[in-house]
PDB file of N, CA and C in Angstrom:
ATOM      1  N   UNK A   1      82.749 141.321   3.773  1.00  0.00           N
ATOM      2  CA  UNK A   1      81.593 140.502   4.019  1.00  0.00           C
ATOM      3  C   UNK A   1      81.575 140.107   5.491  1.00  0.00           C
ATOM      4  N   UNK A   2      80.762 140.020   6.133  1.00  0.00           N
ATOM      5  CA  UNK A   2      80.381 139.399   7.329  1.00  0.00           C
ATOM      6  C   UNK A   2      79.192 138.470   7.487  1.00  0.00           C
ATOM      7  N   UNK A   3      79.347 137.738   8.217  1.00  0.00           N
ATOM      8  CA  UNK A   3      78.896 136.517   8.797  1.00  0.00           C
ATOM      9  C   UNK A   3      78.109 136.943  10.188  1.00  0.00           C
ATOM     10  N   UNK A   4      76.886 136.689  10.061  1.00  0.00           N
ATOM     11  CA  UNK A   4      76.278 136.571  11.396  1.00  0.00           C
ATOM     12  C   UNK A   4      74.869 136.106  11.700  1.00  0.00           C
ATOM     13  N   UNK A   5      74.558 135.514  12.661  1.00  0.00           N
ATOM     14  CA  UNK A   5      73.636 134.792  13.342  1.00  0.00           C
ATOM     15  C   UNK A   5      72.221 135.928  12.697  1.00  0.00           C
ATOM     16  N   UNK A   6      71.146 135.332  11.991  1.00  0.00           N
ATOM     17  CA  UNK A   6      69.548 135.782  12.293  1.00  0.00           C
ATOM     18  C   UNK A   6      68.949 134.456  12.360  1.00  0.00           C
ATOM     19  N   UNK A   7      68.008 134.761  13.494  1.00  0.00           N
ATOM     20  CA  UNK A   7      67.198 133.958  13.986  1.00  0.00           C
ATOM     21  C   UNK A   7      67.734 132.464  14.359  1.00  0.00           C
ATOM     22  N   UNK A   8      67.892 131.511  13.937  1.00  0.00           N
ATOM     23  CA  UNK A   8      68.380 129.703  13.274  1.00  0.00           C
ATOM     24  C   UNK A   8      69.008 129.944  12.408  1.00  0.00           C
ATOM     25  N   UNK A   9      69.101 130.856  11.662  1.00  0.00           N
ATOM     26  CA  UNK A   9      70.331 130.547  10.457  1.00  0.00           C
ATOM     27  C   UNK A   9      71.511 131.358  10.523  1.00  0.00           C
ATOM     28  N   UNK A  10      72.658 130.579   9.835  1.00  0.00           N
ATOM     29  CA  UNK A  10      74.085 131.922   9.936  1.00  0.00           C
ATOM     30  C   UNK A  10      73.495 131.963   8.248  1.00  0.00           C
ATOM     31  N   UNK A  11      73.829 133.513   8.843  1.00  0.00           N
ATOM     32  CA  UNK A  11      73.967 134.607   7.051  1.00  0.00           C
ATOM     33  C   UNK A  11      74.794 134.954   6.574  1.00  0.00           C
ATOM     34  N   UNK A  12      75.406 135.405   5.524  1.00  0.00           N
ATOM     35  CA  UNK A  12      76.435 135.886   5.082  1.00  0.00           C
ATOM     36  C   UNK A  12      75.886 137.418   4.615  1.00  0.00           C
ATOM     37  N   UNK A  13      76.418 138.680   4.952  1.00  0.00           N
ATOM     38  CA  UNK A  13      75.733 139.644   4.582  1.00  0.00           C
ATOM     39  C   UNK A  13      76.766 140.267   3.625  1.00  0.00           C
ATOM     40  N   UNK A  14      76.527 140.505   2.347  1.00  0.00           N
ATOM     41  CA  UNK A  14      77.088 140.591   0.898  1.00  0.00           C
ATOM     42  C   UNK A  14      77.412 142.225   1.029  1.00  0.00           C
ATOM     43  N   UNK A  15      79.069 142.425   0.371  1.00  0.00           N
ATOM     44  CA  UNK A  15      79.044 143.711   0.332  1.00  0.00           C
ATOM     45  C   UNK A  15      78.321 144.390  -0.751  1.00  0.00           C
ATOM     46  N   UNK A  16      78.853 143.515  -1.696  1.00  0.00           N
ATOM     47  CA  UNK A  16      78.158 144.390  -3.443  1.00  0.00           C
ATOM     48  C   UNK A  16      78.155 142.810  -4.656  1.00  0.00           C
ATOM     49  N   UNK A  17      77.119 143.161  -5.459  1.00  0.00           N
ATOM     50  CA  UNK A  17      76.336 142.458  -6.111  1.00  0.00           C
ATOM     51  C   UNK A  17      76.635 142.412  -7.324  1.00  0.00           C
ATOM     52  N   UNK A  18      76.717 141.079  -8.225  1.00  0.00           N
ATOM     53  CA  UNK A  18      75.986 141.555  -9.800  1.00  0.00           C
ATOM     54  C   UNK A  18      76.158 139.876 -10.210  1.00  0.00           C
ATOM     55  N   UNK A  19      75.974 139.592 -11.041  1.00  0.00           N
ATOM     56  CA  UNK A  19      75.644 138.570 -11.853  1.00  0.00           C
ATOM     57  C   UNK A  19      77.150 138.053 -12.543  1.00  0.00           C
ATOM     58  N   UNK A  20      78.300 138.539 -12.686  1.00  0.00           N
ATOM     59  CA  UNK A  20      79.514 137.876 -12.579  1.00  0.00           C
ATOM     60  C   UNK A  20      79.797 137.405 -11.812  1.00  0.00           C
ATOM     61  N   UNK A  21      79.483 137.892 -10.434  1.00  0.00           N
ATOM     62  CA  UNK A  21      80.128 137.231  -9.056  1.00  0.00           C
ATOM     63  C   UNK A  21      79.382 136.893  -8.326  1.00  0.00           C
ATOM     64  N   UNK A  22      78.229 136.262  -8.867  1.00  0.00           N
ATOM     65  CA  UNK A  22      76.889 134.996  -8.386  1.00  0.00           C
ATOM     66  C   UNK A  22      77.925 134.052  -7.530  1.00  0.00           C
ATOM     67  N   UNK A  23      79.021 133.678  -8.649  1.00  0.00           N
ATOM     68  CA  UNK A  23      79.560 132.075  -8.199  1.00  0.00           C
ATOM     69  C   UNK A  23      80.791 132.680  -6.878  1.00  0.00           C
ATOM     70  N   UNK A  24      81.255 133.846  -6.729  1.00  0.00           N
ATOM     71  CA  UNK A  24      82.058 134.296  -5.878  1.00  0.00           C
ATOM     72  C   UNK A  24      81.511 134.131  -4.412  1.00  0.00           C
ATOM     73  N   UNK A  25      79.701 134.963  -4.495  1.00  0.00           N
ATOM     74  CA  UNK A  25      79.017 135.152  -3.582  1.00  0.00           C
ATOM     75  C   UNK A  25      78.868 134.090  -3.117  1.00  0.00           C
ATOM     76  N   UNK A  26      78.330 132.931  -4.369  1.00  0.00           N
ATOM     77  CA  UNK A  26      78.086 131.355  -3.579  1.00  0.00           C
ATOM     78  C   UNK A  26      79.272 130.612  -2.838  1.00  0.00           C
ATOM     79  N   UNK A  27      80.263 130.919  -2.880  1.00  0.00           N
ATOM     80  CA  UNK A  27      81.525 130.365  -2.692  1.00  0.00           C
ATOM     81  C   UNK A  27      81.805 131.177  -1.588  1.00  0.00           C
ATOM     82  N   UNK A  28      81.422 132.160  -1.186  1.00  0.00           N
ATOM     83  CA  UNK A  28      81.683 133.093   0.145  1.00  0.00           C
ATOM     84  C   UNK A  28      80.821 132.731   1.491  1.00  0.00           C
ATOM     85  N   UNK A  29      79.892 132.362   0.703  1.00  0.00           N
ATOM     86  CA  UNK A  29      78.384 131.982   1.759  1.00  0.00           C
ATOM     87  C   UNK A  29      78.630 130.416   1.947  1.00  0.00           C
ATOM     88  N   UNK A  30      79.241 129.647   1.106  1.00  0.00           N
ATOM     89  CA  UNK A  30      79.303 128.518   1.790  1.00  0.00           C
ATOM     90  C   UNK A  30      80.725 128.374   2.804  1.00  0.00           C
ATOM     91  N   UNK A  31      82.055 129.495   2.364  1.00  0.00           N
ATOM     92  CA  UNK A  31      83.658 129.275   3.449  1.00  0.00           C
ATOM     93  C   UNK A  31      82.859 129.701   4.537  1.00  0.00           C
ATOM     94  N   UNK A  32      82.005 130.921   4.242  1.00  0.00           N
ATOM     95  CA  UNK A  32      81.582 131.281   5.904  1.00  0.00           C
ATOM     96  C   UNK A  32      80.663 130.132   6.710  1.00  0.00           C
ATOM     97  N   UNK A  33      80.295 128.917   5.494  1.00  0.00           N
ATOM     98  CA  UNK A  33      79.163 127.859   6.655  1.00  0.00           C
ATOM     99  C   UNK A  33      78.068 128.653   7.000  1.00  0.00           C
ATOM    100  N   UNK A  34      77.421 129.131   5.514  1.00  0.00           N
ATOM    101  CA  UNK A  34      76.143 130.326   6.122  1.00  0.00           C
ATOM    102  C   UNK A  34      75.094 129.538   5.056  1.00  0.00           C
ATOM    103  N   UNK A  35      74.431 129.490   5.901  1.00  0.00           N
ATOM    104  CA  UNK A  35      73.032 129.097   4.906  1.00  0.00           C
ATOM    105  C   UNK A  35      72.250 129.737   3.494  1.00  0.00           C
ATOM    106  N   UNK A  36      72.924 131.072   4.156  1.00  0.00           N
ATOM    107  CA  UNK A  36      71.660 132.050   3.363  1.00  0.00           C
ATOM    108  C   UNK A  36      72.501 133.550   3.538  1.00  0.00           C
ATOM    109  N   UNK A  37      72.445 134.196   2.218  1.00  0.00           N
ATOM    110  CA  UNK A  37      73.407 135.690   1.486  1.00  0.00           C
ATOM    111  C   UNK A  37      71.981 136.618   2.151  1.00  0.00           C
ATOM    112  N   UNK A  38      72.749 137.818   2.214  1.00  0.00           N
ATOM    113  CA  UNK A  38      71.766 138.737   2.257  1.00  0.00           C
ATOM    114  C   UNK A  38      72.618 140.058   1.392  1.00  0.00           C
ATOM    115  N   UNK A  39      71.523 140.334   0.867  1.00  0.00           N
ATOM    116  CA  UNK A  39      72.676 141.861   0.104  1.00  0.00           C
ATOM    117  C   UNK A  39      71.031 142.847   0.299  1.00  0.00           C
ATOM    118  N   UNK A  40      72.346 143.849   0.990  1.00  0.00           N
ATOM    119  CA  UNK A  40      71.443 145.706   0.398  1.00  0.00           C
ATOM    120  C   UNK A  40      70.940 145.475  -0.420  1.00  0.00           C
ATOM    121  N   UNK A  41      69.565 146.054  -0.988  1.00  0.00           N
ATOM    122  CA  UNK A  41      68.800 146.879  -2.335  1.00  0.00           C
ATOM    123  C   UNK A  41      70.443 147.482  -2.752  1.00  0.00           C
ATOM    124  N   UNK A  42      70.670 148.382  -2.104  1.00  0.00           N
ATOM    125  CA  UNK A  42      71.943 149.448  -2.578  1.00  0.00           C
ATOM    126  C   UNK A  42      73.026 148.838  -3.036  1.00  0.00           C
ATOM    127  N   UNK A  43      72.957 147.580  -2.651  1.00  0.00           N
ATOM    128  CA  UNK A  43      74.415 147.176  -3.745  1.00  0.00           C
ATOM    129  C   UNK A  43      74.250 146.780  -5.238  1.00  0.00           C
ATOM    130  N   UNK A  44      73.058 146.717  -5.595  1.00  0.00           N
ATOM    131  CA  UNK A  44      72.641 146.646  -7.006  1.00  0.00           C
ATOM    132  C   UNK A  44      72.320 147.519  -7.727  1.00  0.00           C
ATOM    133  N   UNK A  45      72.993 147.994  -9.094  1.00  0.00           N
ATOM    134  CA  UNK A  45      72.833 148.553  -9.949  1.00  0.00           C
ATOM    135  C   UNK A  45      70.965 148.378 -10.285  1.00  0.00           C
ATOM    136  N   UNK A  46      70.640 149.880 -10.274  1.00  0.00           N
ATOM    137  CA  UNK A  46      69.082 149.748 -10.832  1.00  0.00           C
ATOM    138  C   UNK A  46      68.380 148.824 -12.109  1.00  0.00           C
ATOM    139  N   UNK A  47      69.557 148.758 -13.111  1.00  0.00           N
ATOM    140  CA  UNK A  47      69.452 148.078 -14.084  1.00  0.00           C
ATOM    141  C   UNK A  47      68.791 146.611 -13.682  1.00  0.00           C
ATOM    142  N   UNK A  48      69.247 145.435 -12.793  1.00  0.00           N
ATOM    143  CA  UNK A  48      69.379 144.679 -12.129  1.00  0.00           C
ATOM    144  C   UNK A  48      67.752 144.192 -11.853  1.00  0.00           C
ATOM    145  N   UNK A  49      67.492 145.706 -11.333  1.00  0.00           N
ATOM    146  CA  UNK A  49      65.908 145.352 -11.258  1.00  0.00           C
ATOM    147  C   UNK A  49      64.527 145.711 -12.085  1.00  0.00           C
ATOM    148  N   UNK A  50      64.996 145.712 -13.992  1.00  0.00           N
ATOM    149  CA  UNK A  50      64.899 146.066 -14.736  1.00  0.00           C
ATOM    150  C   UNK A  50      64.622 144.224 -15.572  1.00  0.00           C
ATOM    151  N   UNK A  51      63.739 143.617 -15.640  1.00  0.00           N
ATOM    152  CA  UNK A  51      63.878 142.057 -15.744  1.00  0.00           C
ATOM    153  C   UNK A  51      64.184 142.077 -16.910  1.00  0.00           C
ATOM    154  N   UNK A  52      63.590 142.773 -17.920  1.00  0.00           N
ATOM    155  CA  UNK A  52      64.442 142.665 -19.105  1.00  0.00           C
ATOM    156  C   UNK A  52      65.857 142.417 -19.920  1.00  0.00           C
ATOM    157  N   UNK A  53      66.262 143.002 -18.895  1.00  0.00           N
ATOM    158  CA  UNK A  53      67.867 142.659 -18.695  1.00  0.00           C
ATOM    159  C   UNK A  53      68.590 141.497 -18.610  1.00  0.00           C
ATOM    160  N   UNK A  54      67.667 140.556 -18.014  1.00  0.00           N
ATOM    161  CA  UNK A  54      68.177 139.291 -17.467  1.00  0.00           C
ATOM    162  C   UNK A  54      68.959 138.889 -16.621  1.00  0.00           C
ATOM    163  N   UNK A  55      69.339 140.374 -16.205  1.00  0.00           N
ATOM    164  CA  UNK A  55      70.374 139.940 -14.711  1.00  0.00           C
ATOM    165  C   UNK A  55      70.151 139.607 -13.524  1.00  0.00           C
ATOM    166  N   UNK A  56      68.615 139.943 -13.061  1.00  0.00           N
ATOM    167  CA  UNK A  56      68.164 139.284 -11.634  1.00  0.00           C
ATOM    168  C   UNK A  56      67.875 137.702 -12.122  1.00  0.00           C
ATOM    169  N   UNK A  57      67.495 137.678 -12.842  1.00  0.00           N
ATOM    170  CA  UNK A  57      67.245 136.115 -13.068  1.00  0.00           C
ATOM    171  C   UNK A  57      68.493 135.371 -13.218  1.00  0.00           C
ATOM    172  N   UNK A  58      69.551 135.387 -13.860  1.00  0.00           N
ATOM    173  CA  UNK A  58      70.581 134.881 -14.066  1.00  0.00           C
ATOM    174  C   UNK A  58      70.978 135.170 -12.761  1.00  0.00           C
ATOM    175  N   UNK A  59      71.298 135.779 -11.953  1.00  0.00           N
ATOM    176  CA  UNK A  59      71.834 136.174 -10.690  1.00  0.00           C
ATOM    177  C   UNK A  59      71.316 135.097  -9.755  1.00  0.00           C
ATOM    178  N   UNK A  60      69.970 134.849  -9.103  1.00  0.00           N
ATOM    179  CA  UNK A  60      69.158 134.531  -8.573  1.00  0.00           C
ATOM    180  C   UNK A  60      69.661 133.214  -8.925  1.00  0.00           C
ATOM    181  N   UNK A  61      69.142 132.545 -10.035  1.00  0.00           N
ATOM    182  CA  UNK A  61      69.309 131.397 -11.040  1.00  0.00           C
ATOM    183  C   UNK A  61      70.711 130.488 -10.357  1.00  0.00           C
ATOM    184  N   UNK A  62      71.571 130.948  -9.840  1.00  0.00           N
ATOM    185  CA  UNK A  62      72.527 130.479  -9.940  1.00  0.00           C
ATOM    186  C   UNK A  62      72.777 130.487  -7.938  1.00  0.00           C
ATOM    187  N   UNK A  63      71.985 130.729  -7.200  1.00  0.00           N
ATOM    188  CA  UNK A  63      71.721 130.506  -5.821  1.00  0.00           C
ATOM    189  C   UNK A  63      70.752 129.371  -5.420  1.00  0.00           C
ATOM    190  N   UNK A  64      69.910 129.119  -6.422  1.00  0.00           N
ATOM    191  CA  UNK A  64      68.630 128.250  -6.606  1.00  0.00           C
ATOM    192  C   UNK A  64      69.507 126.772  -6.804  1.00  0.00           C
ATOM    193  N   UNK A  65      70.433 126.697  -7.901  1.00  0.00           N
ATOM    194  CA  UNK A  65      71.017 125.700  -8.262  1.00  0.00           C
ATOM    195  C   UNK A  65      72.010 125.158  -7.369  1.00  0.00           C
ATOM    196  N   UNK A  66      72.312 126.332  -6.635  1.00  0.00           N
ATOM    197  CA  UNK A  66      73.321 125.567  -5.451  1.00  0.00           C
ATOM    198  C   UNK A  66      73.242 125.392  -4.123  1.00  0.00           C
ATOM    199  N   UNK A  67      71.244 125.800  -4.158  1.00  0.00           N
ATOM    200  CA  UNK A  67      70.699 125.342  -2.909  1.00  0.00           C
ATOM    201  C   UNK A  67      70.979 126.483  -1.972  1.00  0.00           C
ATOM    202  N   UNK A  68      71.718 127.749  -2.289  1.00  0.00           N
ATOM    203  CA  UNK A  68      71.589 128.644  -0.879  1.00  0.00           C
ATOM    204  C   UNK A  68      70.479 129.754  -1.088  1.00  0.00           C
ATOM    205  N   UNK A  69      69.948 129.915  -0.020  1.00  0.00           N
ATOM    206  CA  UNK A  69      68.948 130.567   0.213  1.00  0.00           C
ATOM    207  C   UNK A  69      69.873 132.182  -0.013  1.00  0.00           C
ATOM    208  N   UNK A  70      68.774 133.219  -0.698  1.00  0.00           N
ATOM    209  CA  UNK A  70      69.746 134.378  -0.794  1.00  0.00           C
ATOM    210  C   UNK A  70      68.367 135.639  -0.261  1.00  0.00           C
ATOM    211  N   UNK A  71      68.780 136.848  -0.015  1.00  0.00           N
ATOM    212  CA  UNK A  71      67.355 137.794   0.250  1.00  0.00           C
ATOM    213  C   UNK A  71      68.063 139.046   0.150  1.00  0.00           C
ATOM    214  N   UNK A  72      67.162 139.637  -0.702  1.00  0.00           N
ATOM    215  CA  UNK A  72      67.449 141.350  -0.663  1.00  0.00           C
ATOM    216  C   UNK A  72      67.169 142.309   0.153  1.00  0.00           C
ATOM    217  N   UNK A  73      68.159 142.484   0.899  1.00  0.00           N
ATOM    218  CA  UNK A  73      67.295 143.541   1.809  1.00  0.00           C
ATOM    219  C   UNK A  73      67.013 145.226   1.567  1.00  0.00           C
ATOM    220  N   UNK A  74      66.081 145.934   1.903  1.00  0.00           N
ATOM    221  CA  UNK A  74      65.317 147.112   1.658  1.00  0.00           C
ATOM    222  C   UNK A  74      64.179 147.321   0.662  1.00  0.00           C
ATOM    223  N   UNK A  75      63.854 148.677   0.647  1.00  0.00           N
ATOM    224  CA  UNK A  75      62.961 148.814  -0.221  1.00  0.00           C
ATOM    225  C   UNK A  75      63.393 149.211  -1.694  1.00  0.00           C
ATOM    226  N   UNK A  76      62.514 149.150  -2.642  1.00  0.00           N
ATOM    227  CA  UNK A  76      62.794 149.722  -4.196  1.00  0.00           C
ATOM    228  C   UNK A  76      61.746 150.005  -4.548  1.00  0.00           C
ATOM    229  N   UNK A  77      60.630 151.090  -3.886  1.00  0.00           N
ATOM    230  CA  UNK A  77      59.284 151.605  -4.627  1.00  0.00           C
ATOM    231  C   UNK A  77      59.520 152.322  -5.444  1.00  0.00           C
ATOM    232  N   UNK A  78      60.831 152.965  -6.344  1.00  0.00           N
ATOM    233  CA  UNK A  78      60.526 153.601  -7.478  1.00  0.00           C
ATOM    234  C   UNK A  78      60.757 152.394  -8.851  1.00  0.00           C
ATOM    235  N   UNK A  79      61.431 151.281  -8.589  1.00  0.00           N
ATOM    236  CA  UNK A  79      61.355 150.429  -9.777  1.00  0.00           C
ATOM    237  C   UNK A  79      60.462 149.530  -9.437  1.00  0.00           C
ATOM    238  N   UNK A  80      59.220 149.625  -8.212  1.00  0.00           N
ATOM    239  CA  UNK A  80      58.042 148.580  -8.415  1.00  0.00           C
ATOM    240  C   UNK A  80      56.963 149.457  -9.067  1.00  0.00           C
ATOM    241  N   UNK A  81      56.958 151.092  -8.832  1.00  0.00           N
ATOM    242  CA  UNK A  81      56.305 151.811  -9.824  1.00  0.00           C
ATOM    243  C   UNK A  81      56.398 151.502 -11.008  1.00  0.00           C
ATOM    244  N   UNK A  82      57.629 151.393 -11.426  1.00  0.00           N
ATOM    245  CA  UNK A  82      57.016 151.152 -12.637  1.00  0.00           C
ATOM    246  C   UNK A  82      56.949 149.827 -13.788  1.00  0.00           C
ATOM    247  N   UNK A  83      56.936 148.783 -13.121  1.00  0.00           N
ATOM    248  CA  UNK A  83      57.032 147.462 -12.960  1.00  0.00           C
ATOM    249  C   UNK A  83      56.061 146.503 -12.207  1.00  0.00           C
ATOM    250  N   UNK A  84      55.169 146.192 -13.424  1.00  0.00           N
ATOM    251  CA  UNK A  84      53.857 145.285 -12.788  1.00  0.00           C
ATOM    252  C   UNK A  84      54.774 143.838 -12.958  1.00  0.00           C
ATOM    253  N   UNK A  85      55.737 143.531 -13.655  1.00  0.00           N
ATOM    254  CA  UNK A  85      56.219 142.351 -14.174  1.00  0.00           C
ATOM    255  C   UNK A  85      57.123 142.220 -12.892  1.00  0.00           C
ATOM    256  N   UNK A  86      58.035 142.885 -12.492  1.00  0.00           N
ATOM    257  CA  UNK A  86      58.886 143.185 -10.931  1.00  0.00           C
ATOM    258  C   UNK A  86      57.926 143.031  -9.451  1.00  0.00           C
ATOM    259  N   UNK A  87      56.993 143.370  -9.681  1.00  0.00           N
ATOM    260  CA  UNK A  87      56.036 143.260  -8.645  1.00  0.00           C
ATOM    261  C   UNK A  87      55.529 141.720  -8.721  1.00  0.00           C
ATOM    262  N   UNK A  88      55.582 141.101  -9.293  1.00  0.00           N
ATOM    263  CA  UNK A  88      54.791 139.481  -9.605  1.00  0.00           C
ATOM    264  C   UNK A  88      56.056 138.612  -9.732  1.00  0.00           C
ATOM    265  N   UNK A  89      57.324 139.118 -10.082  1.00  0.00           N
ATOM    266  CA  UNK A  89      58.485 138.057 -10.030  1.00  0.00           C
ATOM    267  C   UNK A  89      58.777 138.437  -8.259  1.00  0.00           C
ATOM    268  N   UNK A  90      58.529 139.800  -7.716  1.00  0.00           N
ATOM    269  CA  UNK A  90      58.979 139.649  -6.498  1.00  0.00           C
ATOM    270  C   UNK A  90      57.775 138.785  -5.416  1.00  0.00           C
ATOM    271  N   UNK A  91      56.795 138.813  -5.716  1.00  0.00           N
ATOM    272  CA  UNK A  91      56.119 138.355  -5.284  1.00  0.00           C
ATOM    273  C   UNK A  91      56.311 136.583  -5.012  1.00  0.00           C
ATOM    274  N   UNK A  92      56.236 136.205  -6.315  1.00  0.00           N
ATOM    275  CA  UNK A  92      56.843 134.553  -6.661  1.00  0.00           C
ATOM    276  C   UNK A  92      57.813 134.377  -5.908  1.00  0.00           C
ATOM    277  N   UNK A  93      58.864 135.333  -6.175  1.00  0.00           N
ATOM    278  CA  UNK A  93      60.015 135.163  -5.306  1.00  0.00           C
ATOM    279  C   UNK A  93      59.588 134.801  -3.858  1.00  0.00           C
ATOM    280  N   UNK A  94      59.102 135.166  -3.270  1.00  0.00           N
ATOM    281  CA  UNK A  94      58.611 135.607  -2.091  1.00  0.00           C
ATOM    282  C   UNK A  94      58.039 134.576  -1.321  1.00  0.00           C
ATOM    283  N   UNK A  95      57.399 133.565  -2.256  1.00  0.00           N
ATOM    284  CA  UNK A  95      56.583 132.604  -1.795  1.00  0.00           C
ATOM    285  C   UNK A  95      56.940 131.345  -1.769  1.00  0.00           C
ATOM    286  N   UNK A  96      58.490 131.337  -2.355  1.00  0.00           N
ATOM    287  CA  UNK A  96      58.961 130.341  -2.786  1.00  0.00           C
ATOM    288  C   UNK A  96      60.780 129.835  -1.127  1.00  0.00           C
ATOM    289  N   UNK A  97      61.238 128.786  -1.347  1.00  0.00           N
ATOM    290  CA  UNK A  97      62.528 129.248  -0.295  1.00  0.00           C
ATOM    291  C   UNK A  97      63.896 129.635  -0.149  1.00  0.00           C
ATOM    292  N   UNK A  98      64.076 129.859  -1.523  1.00  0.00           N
ATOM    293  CA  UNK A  98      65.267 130.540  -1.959  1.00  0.00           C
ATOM    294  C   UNK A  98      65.377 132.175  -1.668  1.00  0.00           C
ATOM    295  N   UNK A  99      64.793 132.437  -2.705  1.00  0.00           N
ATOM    296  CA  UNK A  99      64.832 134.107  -2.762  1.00  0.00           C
ATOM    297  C   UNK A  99      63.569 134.907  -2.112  1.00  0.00           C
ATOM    298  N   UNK A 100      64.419 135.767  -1.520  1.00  0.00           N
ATOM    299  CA  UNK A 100      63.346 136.671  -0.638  1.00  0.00           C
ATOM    300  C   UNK A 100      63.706 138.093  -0.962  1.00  0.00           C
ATOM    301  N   UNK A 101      62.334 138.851  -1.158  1.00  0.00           N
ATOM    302  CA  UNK A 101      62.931 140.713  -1.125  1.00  0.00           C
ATOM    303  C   UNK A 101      62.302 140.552   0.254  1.00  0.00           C
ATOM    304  N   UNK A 102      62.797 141.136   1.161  1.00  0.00           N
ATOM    305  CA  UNK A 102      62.445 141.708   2.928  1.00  0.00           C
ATOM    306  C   UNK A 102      62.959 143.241   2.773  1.00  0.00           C
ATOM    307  N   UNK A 103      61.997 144.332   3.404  1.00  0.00           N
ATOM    308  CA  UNK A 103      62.097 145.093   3.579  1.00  0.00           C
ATOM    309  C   UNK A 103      62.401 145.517   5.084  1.00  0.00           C
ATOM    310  N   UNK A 104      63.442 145.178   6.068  1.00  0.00           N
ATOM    311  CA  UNK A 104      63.667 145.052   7.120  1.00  0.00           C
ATOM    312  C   UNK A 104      64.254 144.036   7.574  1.00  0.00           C
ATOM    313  N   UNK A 105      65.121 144.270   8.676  1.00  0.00           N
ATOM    314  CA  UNK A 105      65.749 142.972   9.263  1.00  0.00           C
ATOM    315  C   UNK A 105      65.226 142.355   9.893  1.00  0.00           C
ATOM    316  N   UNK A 106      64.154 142.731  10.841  1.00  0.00           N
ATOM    317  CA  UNK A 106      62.627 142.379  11.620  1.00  0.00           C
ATOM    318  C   UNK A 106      62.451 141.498  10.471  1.00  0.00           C
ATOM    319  N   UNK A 107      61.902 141.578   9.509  1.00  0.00           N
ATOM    320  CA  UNK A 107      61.045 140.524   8.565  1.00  0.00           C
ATOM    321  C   UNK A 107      62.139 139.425   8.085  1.00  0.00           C
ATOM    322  N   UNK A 108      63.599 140.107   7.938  1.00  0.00           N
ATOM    323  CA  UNK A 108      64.341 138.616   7.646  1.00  0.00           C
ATOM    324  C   UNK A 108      64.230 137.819   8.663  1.00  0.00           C
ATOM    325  N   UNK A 109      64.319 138.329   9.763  1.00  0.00           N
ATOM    326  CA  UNK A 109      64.505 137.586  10.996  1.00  0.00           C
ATOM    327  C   UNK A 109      63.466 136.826  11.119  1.00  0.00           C
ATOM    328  N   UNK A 110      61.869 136.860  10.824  1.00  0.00           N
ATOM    329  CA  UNK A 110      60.710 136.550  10.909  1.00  0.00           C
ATOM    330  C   UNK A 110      60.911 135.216   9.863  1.00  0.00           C
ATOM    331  N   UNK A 111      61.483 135.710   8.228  1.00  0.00           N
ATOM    332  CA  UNK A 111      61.394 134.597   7.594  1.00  0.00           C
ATOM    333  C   UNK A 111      62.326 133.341   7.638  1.00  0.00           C
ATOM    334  N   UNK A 112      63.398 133.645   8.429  1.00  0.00           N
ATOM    335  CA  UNK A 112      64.646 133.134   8.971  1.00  0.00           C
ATOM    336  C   UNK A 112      63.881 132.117  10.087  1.00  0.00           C
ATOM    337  N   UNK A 113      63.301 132.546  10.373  1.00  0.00           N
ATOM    338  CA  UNK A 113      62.653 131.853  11.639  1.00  0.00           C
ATOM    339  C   UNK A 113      61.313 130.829  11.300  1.00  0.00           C
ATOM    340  N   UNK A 114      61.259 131.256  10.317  1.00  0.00           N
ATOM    341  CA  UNK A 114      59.993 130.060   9.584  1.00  0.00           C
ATOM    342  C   UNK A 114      60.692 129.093   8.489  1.00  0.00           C
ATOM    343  N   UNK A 115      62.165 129.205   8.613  1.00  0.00           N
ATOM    344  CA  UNK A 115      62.289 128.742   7.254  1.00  0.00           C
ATOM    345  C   UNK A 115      62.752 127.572   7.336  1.00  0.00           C
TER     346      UNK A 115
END
């Protein structure tokens, strides 16, 4: 994991992801004194972004409660194909100040900077 400066905030940038080690990640992002996780699209199992599952929500769920801001970075246009329900939770997500999907470090940096 590494730690580093975007925009006003320190980040913690996540090697790999899942919903057991929500409370690991939160506990990593706060030793580093980072405001806000960032993880690859690529460190998540596709399943993940499959809502049915319940693992982005439970995942997510548990960054919300402990107040750190978290954001996914890249794209995933083959599971927003086929996901009108993924497209409207990412969206929500989006609008809200916890969780962010950013497709670019330009745009974290942008929302980093408004936040």
């Amino acid at each position: 994991m590494n730690s580093a400066e975007f925009a006003l905030s320190n980040v913690l940038l996540m090697a790999r992801c899942s919903e057991p080690i929500a409370m690991l990640s939160i506990s990593a992002t706060a030793s580093a004194n980072a405001d806000s996780a960032v993880v690859p699209v690529s460190r998540f199992h596709p399943e993940f972004f499959s809502l049915r599952t319940r693992l982005a929500g439970e995942f997510f769920q548990k960054f919300v409660t402990y107040g750190k801001r978290i954001a996914i970075l890249g794209d995933i246009p083959a599971e927003l194909s086929k996901s009108r329900a993924l497209i409207d939770f990412i969206t929500e997500c989006n609008r809200g100040r916890h969780i962010w999907f950013v497709k670019s470090r330009e745009e974290l940096i942008g929302r980093l900077a408004n936040a």
